[in-house]
Protein backbone atom coordinates (compact mmCIF):
# COMPACT_ATOMS: atom_id res chain seq x y z
CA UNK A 1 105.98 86.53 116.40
CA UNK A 2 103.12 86.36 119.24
CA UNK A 3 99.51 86.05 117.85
CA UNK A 4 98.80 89.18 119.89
CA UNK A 5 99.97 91.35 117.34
CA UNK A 6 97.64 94.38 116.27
CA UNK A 7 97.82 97.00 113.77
CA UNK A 8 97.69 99.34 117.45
CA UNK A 9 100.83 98.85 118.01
CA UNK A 10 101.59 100.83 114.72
CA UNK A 11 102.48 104.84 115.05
CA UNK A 12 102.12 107.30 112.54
CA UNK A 13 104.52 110.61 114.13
CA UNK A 14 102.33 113.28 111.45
CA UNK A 15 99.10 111.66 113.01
CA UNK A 16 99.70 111.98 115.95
CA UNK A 17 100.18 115.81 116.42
CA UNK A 18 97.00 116.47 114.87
CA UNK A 19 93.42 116.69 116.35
CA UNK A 20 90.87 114.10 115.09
CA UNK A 21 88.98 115.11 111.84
CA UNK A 22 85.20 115.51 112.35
CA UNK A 23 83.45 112.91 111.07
CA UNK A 24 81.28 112.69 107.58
CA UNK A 25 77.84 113.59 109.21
CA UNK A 26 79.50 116.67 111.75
CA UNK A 27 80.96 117.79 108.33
CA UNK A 28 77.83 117.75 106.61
CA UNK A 29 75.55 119.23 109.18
CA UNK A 30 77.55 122.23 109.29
CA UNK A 31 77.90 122.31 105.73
CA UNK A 32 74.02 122.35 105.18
CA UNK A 33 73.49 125.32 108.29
CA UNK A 34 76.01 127.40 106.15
CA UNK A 35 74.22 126.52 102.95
CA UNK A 36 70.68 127.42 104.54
CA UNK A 37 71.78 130.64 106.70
CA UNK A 38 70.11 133.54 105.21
CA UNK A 39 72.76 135.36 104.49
CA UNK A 40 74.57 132.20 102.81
CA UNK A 41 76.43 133.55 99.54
CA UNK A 42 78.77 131.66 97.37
CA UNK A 43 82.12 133.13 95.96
CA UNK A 44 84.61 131.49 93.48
CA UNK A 45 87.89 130.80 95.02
CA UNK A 46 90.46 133.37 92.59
CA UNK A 47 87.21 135.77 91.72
CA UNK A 48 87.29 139.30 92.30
CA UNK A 49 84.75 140.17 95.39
CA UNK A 50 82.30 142.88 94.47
CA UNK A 51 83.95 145.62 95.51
CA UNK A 52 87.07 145.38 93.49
CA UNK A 53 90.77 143.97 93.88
CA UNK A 54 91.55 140.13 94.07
CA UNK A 55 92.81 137.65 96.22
CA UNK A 56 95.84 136.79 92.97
CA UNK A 57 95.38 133.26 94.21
CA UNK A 58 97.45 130.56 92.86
CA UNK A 59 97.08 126.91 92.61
CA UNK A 60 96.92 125.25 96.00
CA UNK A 61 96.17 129.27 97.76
CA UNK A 62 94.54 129.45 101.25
CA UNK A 63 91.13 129.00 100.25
CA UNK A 64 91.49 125.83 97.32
CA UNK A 65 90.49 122.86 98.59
CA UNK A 66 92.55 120.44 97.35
CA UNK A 67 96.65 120.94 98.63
CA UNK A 68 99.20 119.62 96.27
CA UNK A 69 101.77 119.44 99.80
CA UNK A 70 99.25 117.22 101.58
CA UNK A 71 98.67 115.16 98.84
CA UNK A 72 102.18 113.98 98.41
CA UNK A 73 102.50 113.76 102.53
CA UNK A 74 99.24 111.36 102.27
CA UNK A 75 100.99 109.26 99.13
CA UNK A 76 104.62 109.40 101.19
CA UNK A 77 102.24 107.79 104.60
CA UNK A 78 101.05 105.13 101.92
CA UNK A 79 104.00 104.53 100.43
CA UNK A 80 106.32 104.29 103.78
CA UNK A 81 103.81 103.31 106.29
CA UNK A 82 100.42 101.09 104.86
CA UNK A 83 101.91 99.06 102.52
CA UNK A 84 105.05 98.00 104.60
CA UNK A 85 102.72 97.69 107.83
CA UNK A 86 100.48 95.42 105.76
CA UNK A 87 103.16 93.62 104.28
CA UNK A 88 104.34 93.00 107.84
CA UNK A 89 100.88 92.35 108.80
CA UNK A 90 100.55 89.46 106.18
CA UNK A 91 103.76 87.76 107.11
CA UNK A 92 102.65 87.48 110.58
CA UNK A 93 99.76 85.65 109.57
CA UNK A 94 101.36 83.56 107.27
CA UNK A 95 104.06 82.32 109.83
CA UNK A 96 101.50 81.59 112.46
CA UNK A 97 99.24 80.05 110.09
CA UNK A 98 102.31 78.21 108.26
CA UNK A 99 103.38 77.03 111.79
CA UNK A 100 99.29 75.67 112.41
CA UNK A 101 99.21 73.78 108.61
CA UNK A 102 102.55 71.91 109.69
CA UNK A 103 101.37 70.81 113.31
CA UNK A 104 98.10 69.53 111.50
CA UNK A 105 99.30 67.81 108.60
CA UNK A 106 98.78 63.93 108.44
CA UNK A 107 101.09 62.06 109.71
CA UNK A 108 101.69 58.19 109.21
CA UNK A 109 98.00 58.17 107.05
CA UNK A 110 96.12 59.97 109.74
CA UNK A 111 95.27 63.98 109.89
CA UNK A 112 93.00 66.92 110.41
CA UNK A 113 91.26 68.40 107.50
CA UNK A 114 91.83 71.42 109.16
CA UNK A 115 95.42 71.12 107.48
CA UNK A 116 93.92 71.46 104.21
CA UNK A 117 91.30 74.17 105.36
CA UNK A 118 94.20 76.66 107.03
CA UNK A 119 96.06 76.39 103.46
CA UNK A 120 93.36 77.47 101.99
CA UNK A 121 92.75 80.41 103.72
CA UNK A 122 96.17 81.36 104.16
CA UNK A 123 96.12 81.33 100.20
CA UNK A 124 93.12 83.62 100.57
CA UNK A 125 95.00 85.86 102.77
CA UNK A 126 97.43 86.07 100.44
CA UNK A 127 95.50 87.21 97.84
CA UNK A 128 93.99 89.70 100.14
CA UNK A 129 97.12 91.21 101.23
CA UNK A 130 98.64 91.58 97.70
CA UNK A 131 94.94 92.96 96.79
CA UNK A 132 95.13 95.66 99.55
CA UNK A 133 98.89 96.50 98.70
CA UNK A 134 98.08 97.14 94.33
CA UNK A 135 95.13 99.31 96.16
CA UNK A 136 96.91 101.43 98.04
CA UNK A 137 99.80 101.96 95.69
CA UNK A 138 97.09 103.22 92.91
CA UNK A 139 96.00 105.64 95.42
CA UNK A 140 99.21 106.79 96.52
CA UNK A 141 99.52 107.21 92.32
CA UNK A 142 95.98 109.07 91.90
CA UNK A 143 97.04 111.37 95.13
CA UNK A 144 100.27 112.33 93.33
CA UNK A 145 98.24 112.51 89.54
CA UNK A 146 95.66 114.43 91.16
CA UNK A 147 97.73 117.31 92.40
CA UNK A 148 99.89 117.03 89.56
CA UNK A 149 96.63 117.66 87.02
CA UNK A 150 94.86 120.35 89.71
CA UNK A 151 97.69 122.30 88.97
CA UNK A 152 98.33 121.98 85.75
CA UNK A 153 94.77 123.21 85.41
CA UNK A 154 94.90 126.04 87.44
CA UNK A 155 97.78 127.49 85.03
CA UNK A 156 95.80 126.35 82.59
CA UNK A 157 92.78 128.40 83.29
CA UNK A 158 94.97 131.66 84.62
CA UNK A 159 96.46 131.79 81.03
CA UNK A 160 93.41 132.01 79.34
CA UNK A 161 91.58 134.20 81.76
CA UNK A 162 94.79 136.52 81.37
CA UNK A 163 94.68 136.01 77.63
CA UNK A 164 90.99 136.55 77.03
CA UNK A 165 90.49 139.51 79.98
CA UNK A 166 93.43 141.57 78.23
CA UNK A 167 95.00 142.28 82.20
CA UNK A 168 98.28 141.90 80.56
CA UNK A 169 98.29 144.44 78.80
CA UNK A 170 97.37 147.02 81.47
CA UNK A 171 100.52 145.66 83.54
């Protein structure tokens, strides 16, 4: 493969169709006008407003913040997409590198250290790559644990808010 390979050349269809996320500090400035508007109010996702009735919302509703569906989606990118691309990524280097450690190896006595120095990064890389690869596959894990146990909490907490409020019985 050419040495002008880049991680650009890479496309990600769901990405694509989707406009770019604000960043941390756009996030938080509007987060902190909200917080310090005057009329700024907080209300719990599944309470009942004020005036009666209740939004009945489940695990995952409109306004929760964490979605079990785009949880898995993100694990599925990880799982098809970042680890393969960086597996891909890695053998690149190490067939352009492997290809450099051959053409400088000694030959009849005489050499370049920078045989021996290219090994020893590409065993470096190596490690990297493998290092990157257990990382992402423990988030795509977490991403998949973490909707698993959000939800498993939310019927968790229905139950006993059912149980201890009596609502059942006046269904």
């Amino acid at each position: 493969m050419s040495s002008n390979w880049h991680t650009s050349h890479l496309s990600y269809p769901e990405s694509s169709q989707k406009a770019e996320p604000m960043s941390f500090e756009e996030e938080w400035g509007q987060a902190r006008l909200r917080a310090e508007a005057p009329d700024a109010s907080m209300q719990l996702n599944t309470a009942a407003p004020h005036n009666g009735g209740g939004s009945g919302g489940a695990a995952g509703g409109e306004d929760f913040a964490s979605s079990p569906a785009a949880k898995k989606k993100a694990a599925r990118v990880i799982d098809e997409h970042l680890i393969r691309d960086t597996q891909k990524a890695g053998d690149v280097a190490d067939e352009e590198t492997a290809a450099a450690v051959k053409a400088f190896k000694p030959k009849d006595g005489d050499g370049w250290l920078t045989s021996a120095a290219l090994h020893k990064a590409q065993k470096e890389w190596n490690t990297q790559v493998n290092s990157l690869k257990k990382r992402l596959a423990a988030e795509s894990s977490a991403l998949r644990d973490t909707s698993t146990t959000f939800h498993a909490n939310e019927l968790d907490i229905r139950s006993q808010v059912m149980r201890e409020s009596g609502i059942k019985k006046l269904t």
